[in-house]
N, C-alpha and C. Protein backbone atom coordinates (compact mmCIF):
# COMPACT_ATOMS: atom_id res chain seq x y z
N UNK A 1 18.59 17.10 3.01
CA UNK A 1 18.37 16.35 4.25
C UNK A 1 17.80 17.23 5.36
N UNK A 2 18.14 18.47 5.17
CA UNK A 2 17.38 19.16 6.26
C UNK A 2 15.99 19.78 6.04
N UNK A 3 15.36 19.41 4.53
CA UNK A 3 14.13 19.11 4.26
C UNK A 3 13.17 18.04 4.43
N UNK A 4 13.98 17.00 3.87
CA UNK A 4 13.13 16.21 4.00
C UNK A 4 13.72 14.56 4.21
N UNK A 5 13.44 13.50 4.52
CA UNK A 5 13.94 12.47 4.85
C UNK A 5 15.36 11.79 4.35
N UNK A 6 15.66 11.32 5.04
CA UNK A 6 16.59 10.07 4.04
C UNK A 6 16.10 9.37 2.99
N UNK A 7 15.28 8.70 3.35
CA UNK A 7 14.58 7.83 2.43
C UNK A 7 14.64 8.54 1.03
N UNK A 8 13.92 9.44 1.61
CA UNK A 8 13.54 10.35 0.19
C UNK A 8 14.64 10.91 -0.80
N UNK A 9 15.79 11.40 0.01
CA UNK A 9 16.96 11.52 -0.50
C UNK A 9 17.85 10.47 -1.69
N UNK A 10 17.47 9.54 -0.79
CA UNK A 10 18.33 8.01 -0.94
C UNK A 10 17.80 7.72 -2.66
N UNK A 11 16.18 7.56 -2.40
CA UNK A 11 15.07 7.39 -3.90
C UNK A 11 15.56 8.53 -4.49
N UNK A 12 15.64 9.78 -4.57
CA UNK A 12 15.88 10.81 -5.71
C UNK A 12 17.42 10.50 -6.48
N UNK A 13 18.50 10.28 -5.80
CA UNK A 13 19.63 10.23 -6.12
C UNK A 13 20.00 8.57 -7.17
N UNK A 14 19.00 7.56 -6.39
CA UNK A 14 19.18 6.42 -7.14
C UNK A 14 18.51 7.23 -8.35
N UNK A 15 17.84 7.22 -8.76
CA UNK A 15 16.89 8.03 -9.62
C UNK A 15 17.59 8.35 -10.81
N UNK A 16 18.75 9.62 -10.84
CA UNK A 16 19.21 9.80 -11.10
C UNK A 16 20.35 9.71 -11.57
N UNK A 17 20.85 8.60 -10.68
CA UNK A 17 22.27 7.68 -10.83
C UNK A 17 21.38 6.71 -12.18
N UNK A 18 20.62 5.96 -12.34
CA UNK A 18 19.98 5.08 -13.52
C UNK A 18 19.43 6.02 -14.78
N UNK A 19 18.99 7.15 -14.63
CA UNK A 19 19.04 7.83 -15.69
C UNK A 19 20.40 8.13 -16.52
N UNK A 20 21.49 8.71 -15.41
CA UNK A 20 23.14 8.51 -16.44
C UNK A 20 23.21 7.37 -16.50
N UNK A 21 23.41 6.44 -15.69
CA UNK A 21 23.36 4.97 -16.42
C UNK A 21 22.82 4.50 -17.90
N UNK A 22 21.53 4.71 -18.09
CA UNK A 22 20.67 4.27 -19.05
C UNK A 22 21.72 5.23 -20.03
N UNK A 23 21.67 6.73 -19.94
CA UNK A 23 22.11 7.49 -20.63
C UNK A 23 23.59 6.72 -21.32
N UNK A 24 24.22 6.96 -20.48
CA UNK A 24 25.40 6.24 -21.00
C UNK A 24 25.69 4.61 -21.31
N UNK A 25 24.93 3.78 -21.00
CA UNK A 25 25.25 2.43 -21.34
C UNK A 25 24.08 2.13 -22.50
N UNK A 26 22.82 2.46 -22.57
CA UNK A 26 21.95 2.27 -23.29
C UNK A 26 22.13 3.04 -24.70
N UNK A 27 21.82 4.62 -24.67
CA UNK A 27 21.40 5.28 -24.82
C UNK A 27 23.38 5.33 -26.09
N UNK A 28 24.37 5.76 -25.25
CA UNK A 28 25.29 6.01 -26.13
C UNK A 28 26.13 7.37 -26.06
N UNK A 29 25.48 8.04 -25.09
CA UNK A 29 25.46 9.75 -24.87
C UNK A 29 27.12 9.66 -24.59
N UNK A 30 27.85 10.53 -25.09
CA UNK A 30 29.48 10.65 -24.89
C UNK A 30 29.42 11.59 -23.06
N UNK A 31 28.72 10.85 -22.37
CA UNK A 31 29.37 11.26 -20.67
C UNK A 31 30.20 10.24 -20.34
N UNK A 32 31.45 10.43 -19.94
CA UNK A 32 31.99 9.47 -19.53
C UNK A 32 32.14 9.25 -18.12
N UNK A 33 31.66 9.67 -17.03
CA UNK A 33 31.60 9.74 -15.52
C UNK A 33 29.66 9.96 -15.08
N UNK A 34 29.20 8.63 -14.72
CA UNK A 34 28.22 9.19 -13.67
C UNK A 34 28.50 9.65 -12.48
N UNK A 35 27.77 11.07 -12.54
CA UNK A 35 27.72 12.14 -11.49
C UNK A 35 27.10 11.76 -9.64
N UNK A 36 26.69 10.47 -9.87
CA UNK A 36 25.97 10.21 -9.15
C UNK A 36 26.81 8.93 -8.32
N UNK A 37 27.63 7.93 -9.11
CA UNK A 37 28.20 7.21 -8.84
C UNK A 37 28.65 6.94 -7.66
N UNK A 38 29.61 8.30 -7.22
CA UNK A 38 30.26 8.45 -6.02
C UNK A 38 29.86 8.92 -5.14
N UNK A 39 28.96 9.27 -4.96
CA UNK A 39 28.22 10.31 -4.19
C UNK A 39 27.48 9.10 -2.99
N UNK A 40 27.78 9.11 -1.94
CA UNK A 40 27.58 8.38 -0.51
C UNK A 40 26.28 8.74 -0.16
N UNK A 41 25.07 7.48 -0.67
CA UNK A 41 24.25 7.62 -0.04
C UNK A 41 23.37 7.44 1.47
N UNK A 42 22.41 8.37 1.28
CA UNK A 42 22.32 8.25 2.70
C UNK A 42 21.99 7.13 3.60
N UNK A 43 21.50 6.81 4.62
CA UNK A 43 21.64 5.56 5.32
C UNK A 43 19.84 5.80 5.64
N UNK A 44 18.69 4.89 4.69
CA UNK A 44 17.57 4.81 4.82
C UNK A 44 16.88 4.85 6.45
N UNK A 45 16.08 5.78 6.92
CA UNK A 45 15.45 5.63 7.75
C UNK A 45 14.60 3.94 8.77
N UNK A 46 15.17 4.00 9.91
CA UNK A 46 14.27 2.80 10.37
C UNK A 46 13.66 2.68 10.26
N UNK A 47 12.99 1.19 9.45
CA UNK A 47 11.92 0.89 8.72
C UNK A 47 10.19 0.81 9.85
N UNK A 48 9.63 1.29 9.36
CA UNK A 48 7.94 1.48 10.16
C UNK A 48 7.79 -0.26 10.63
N UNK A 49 7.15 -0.35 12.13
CA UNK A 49 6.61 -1.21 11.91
C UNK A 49 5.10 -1.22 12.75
N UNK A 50 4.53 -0.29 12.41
CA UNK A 50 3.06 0.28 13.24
C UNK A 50 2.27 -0.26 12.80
N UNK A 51 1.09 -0.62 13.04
CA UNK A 51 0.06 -1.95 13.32
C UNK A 51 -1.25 -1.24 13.63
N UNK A 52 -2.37 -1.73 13.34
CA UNK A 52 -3.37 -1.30 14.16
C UNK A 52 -2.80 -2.32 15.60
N UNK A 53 -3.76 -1.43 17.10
CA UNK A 53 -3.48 -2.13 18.17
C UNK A 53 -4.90 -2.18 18.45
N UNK A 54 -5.13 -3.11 19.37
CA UNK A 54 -6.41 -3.44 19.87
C UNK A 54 -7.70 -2.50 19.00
N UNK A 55 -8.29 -1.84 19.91
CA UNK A 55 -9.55 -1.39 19.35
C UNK A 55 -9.44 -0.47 18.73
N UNK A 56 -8.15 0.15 17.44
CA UNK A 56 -8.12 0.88 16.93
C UNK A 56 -9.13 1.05 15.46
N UNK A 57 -8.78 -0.16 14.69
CA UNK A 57 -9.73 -0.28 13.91
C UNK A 57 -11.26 -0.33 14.08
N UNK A 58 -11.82 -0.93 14.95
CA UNK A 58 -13.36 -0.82 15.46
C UNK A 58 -13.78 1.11 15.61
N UNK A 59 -12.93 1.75 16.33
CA UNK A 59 -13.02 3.25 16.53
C UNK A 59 -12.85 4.37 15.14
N UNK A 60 -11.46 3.53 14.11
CA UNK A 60 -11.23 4.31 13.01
C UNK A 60 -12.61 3.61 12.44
N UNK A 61 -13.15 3.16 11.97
CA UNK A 61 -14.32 2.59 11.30
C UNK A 61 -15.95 3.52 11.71
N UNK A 62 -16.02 3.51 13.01
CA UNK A 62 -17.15 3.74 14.14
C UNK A 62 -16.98 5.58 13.44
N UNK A 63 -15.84 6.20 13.58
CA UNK A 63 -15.33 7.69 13.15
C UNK A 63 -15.50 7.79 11.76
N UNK A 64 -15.35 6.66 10.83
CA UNK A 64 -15.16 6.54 9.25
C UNK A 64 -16.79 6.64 8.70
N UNK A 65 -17.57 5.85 9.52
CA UNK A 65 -19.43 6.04 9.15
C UNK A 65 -19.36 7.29 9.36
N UNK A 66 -19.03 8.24 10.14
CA UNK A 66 -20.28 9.37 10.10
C UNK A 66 -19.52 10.46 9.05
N UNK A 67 -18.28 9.92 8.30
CA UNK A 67 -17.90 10.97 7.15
C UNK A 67 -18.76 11.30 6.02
N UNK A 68 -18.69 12.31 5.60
CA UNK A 68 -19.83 12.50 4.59
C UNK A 68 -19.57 11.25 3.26
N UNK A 69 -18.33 11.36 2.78
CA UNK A 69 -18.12 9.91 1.99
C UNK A 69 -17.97 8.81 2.04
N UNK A 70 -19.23 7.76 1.50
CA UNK A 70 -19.82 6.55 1.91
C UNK A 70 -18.52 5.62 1.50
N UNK A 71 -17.61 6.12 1.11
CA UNK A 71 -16.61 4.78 0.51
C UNK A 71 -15.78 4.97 2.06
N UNK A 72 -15.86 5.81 2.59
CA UNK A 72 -14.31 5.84 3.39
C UNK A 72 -14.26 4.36 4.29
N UNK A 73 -15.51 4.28 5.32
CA UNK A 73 -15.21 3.23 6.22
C UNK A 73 -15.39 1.72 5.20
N UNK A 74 -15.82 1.43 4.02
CA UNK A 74 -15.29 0.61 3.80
C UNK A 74 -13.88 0.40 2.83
N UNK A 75 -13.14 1.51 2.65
CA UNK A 75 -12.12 1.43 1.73
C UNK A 75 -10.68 0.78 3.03
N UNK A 76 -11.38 1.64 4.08
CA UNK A 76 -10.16 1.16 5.31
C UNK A 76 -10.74 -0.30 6.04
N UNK A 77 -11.84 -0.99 5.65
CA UNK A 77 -11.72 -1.95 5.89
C UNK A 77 -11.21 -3.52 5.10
N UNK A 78 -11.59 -2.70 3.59
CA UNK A 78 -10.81 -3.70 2.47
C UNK A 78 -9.04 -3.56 2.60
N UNK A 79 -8.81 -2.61 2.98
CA UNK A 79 -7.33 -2.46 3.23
C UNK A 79 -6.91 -3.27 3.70
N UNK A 80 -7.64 -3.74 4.99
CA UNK A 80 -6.94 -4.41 5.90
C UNK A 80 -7.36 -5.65 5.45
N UNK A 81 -8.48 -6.16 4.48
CA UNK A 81 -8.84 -7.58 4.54
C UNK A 81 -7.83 -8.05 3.30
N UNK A 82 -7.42 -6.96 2.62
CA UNK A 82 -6.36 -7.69 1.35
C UNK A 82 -5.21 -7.03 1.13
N UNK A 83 -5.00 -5.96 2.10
CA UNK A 83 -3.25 -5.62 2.21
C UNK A 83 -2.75 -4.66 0.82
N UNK A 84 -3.87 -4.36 -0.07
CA UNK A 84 -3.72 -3.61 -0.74
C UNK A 84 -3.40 -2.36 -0.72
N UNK A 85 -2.80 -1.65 -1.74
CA UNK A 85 -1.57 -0.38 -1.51
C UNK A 85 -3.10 0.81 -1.50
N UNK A 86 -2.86 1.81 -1.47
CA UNK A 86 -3.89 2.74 -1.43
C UNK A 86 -4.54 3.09 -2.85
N UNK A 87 -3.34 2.98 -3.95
CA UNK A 87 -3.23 3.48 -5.05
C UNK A 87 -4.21 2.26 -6.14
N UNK A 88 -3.59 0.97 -5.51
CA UNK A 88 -3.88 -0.44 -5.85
C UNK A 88 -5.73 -0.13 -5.74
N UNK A 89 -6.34 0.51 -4.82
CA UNK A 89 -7.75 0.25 -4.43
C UNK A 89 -8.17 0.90 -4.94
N UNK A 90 -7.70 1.96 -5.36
CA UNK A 90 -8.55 3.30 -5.73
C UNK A 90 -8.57 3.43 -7.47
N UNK A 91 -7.41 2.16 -8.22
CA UNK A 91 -7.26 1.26 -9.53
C UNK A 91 -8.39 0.64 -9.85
N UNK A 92 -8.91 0.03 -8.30
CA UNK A 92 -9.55 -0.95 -8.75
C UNK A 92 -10.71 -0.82 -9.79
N UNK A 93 -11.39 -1.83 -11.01
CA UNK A 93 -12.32 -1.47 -11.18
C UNK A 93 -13.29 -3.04 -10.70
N UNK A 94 -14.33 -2.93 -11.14
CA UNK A 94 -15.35 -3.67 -11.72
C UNK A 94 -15.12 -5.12 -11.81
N UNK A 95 -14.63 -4.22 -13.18
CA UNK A 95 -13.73 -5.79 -14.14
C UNK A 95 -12.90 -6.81 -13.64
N UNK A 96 -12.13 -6.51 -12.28
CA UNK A 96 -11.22 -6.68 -11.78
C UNK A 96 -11.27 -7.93 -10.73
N UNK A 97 -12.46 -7.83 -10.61
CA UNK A 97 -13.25 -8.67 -9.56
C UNK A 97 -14.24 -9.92 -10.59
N UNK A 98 -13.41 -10.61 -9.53
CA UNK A 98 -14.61 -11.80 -9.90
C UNK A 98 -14.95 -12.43 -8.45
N UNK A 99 -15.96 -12.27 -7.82
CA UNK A 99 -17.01 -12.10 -6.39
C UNK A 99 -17.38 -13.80 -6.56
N UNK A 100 -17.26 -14.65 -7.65
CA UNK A 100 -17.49 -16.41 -7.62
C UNK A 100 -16.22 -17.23 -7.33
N UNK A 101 -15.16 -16.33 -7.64
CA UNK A 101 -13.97 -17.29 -7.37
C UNK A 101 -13.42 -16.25 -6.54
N UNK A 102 -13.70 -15.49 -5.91
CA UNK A 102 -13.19 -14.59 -4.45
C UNK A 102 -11.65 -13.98 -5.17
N UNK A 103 -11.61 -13.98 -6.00
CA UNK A 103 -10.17 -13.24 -6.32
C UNK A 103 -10.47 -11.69 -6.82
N UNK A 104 -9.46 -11.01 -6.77
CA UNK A 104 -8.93 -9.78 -7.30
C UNK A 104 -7.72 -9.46 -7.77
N UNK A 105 -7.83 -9.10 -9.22
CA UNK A 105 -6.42 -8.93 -9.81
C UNK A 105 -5.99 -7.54 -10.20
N UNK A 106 -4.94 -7.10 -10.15
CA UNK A 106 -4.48 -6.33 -9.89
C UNK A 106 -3.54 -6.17 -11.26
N UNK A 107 -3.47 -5.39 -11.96
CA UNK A 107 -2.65 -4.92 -13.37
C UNK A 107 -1.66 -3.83 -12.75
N UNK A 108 -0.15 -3.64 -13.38
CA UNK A 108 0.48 -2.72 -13.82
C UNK A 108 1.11 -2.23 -12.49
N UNK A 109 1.04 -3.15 -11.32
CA UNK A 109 1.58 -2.78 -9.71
C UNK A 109 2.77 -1.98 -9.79
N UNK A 110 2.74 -1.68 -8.26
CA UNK A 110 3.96 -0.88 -7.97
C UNK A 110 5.62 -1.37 -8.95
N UNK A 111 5.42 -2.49 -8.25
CA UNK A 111 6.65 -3.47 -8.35
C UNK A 111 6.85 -4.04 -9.82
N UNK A 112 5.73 -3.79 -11.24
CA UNK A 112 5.14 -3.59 -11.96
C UNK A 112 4.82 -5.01 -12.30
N UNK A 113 4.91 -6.13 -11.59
CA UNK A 113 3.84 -7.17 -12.21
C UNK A 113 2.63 -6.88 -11.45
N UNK A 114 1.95 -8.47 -12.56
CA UNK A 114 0.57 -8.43 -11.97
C UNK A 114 0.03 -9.41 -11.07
N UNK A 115 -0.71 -9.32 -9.65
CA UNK A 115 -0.75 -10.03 -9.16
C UNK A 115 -2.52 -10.39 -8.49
N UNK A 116 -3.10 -11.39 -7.67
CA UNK A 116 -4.43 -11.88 -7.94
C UNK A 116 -4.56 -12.53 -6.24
N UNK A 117 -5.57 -11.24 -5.95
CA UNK A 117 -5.42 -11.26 -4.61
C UNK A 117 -6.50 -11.92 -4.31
N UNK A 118 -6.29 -12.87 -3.21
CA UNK A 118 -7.48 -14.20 -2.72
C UNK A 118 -8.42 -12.89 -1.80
N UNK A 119 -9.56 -12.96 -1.68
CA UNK A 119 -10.68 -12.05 -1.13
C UNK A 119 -11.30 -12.90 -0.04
N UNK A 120 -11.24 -12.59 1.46
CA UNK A 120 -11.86 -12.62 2.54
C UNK A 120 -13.39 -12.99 2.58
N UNK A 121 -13.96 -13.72 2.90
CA UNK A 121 -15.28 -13.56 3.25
C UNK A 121 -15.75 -12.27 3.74
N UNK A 122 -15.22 -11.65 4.61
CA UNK A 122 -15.56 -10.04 4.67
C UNK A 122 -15.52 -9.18 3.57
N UNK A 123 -14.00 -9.12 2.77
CA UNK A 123 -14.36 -8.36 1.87
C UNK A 123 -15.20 -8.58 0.45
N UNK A 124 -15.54 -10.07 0.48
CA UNK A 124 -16.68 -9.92 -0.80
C UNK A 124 -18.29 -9.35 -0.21
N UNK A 125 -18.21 -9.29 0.97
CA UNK A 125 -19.47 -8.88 1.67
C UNK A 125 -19.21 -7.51 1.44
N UNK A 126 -18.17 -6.59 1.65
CA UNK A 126 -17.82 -5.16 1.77
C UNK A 126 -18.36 -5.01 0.25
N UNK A 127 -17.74 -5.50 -0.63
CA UNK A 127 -18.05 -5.52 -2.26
C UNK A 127 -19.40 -5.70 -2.59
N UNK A 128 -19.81 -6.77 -1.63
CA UNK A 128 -21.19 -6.85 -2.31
C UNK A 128 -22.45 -5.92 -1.92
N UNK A 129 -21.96 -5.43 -0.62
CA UNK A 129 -22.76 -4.01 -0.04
C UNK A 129 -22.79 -2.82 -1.44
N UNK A 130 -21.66 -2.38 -2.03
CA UNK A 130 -21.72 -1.53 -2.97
C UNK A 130 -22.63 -1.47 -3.60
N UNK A 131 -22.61 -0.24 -4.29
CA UNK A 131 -23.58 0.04 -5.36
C UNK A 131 -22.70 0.13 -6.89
N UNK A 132 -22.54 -0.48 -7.93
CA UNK A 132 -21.90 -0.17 -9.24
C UNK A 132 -22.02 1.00 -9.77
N UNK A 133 -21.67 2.30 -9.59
CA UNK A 133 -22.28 3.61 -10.06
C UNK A 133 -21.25 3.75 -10.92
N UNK A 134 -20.23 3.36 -10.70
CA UNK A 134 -18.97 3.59 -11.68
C UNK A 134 -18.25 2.60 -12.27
N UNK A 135 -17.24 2.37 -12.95
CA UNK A 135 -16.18 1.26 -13.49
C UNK A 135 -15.29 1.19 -12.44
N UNK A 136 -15.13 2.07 -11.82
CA UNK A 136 -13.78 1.89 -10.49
C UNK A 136 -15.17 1.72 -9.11
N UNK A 137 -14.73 0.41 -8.47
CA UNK A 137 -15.08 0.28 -7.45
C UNK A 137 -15.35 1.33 -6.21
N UNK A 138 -14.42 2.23 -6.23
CA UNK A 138 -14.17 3.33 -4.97
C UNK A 138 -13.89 4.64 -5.88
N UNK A 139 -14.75 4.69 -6.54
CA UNK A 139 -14.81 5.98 -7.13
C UNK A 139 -14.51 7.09 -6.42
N UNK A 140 -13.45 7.50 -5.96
CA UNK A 140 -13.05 8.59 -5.60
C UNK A 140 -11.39 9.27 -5.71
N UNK A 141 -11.23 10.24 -5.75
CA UNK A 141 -9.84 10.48 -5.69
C UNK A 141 -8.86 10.65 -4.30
N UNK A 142 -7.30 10.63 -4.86
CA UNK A 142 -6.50 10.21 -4.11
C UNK A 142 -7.00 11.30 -2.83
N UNK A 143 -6.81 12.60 -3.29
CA UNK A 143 -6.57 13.70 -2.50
C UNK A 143 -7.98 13.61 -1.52
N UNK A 144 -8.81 12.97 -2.09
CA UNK A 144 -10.39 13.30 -1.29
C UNK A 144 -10.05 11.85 -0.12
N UNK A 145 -9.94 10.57 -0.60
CA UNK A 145 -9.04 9.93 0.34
C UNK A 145 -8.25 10.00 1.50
N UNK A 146 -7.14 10.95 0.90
CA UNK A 146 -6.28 11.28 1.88
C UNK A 146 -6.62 12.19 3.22
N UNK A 147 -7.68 13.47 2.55
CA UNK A 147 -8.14 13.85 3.53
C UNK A 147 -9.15 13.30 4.53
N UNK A 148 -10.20 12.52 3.84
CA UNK A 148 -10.93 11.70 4.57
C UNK A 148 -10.52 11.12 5.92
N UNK A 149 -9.35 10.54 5.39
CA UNK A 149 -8.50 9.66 6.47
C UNK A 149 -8.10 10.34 7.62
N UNK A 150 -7.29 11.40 7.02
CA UNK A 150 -6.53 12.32 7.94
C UNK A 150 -7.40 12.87 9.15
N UNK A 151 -8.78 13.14 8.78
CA UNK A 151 -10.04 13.45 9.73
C UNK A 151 -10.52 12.70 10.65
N UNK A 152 -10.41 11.02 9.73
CA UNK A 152 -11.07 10.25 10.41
C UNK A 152 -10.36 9.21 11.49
N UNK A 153 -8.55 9.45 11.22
CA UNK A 153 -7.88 9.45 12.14
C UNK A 153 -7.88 10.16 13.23
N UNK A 154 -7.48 11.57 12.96
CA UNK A 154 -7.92 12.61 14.18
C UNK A 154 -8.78 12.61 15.10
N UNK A 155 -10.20 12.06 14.43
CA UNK A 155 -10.95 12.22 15.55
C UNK A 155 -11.18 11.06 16.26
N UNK A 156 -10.48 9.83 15.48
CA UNK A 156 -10.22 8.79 16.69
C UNK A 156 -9.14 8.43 17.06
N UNK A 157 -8.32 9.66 17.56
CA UNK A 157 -7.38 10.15 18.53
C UNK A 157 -6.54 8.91 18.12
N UNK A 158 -5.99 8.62 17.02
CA UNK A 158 -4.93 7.57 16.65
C UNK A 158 -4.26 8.50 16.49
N UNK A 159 -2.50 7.76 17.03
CA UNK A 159 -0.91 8.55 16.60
C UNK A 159 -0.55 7.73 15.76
N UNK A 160 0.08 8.84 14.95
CA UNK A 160 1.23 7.72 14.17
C UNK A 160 0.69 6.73 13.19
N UNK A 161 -0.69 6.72 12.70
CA UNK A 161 -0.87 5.76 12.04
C UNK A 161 -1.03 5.80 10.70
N UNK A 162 -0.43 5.16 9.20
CA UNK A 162 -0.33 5.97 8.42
C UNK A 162 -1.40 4.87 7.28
N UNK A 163 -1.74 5.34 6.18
CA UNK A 163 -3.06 4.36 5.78
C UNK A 163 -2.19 3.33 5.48
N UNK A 164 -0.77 3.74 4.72
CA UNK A 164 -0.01 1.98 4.64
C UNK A 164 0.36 0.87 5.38
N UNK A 165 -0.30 2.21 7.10
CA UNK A 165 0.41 1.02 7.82
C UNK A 165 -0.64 -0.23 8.18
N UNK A 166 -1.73 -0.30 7.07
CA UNK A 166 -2.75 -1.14 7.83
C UNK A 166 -2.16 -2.46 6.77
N UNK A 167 -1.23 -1.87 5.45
CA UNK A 167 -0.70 -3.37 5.33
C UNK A 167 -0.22 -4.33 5.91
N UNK A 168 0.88 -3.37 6.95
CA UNK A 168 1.22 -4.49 7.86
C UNK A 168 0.49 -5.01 9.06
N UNK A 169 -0.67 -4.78 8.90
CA UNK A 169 -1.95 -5.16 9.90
C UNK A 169 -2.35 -6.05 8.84
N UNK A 170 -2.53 -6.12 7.78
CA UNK A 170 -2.93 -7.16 6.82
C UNK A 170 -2.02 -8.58 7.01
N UNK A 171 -0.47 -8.30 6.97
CA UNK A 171 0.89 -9.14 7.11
C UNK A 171 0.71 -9.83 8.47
N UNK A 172 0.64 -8.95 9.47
CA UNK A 172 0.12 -9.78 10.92
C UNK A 172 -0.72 -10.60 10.95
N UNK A 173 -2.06 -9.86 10.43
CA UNK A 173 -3.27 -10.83 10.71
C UNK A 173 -2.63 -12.26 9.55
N UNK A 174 -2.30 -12.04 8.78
CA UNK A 174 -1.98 -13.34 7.91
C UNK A 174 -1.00 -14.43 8.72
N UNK A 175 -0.03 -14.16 9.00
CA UNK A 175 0.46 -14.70 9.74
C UNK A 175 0.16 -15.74 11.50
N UNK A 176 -0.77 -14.71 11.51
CA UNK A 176 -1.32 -15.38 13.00
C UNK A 176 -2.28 -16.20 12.34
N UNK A 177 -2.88 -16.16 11.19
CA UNK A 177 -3.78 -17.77 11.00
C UNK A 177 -3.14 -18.79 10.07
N UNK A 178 -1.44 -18.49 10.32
CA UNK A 178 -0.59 -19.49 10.05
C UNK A 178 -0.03 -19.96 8.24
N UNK A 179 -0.44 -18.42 7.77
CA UNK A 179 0.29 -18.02 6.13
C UNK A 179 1.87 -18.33 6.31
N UNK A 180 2.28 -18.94 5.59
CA UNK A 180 3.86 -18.64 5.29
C UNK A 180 4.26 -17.77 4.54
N UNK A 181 5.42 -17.47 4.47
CA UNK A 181 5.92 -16.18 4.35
C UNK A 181 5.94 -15.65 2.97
N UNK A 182 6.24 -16.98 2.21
CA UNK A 182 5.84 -16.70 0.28
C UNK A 182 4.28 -16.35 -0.24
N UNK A 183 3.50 -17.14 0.94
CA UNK A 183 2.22 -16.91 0.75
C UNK A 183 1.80 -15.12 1.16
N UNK A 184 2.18 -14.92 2.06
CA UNK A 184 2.68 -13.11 2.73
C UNK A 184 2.92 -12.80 1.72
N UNK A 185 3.93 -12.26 1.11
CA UNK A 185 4.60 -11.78 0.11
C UNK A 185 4.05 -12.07 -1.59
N UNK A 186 3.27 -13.42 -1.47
CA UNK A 186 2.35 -13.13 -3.14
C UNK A 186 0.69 -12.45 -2.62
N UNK A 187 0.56 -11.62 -1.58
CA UNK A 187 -0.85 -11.24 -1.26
C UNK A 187 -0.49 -9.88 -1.79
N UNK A 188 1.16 -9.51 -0.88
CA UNK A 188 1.00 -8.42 -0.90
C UNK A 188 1.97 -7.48 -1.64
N UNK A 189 2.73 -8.63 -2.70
CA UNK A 189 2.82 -8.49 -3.85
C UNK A 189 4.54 -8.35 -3.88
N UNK A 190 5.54 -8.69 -2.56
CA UNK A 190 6.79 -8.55 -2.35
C UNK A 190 8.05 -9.12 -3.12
N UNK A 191 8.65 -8.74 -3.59
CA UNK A 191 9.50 -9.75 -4.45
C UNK A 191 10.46 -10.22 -3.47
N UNK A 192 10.96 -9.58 -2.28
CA UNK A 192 11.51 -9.75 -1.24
C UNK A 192 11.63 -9.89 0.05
N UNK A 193 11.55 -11.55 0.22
CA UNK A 193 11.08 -12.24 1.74
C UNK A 193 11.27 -10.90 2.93
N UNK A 194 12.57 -10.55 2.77
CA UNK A 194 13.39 -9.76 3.98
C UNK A 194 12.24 -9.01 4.06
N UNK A 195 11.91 -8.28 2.96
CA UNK A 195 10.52 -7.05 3.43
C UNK A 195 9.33 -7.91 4.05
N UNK A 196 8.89 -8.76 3.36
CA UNK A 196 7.69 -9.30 4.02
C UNK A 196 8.28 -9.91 5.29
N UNK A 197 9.13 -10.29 6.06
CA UNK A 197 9.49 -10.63 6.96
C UNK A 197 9.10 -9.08 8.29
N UNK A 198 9.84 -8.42 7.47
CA UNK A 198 9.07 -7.01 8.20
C UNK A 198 7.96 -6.82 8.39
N UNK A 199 7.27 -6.86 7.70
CA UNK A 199 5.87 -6.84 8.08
C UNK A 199 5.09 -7.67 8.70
N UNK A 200 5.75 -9.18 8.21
CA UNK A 200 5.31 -9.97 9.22
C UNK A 200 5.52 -10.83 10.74
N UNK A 201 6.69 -9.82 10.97
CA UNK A 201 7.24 -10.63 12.24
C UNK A 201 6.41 -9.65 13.33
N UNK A 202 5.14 -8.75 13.09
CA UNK A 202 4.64 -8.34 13.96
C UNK A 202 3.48 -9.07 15.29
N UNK A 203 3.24 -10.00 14.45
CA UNK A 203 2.42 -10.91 14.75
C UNK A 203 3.25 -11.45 16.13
């Protein structure tokens, strides 16, 4: 804890508590005490609820053109038009898309189903700007991503803003053109209202 978060704490220890689990209820292994059982976890960090605000996105975008990599300003604008995870976009391929019935499906998610995301009039325009050079849409890697961002935040003097948090800029904007909350939560793939409620009571 004096490294690194709660959160993070909280995830390693469950972690581990379901591995003796599995071990011993599945598996058969003669432990008779999970080690993990008793052990008082920590109390998860207050949950994010940061947003783009006014003209942040127009400026991160305006900062995102003049990066040397042509995917960046539109990878942070599909973000926000379909609430997709970072990992989810950078999955994406080709195949994945069908640009006549505006959907995008998504294999093997976080949460590990699969789910079939309705596409914006903006973002089939973002899509259809591309060039196909590859099978993955945004041919690039995580780490080249991450830094991209990190730059192209900086220099448009945004705090605090983290690339996930433009999901819940996705959850807002849905909400203010009057999505309900199951509809929220199958975009952005939640099995649990309470979370999408988070994200969407920003609106």
């Amino acid at each position: 804890l004096k490294e690194v978060k709660s959160g993070t704490v909280k995830a390693e220890l469950t972690l581990i508590q379901r591995v003796f689990k599995t071990t011993i209820k599945e598996w058969g292994y003669g432990i008779l005490v999970n080690p993990v059982a008793n052990i008082e976890l920590p109390k998860s960090a207050k949950p994010r609820t940061r947003r783009l605000h006014s003209n942040e996105l127009s400026v991160l975008i305006f900062n995102a053109e003049k990066q040397r990599n042509k995917y960046i300003s539109t990878i942070i604008q599909f973000a926000v038009e379909t609430g997709m995870r970072r990992s989810e976009i950078l999955k994406l391929t080709w195949n994945d898309l069908n640009l006549d019935t505006g959907i995008a499906s998504l294999y093997d998610t976080k949460n590990g189903d699969d789910r079939h995301i309705p596409l914006t009039k903006t973002a089939i325009q973002l899509l259809s700007d591309l060039t196909q050079s590859s099978k993955f849409v945004f041919p690039i890697t995580a780490n080249c991503l991450r830094l991209a961002w990190e730059r192209c935040r900086n220099k448009s003097n945004i705090k605090g803003l983290r690339f996930h948090d433009l999901r819940h800029t996705t959850a807002s904007y849905l909400a203010q053109s009057g999505a309900s909350l199951l509809e929220i939560a199958d975009v952005l793939g939640h099995k649990q209202i309470s979370v999408t409620k988070r994200y969407a009571h920003l609106c």
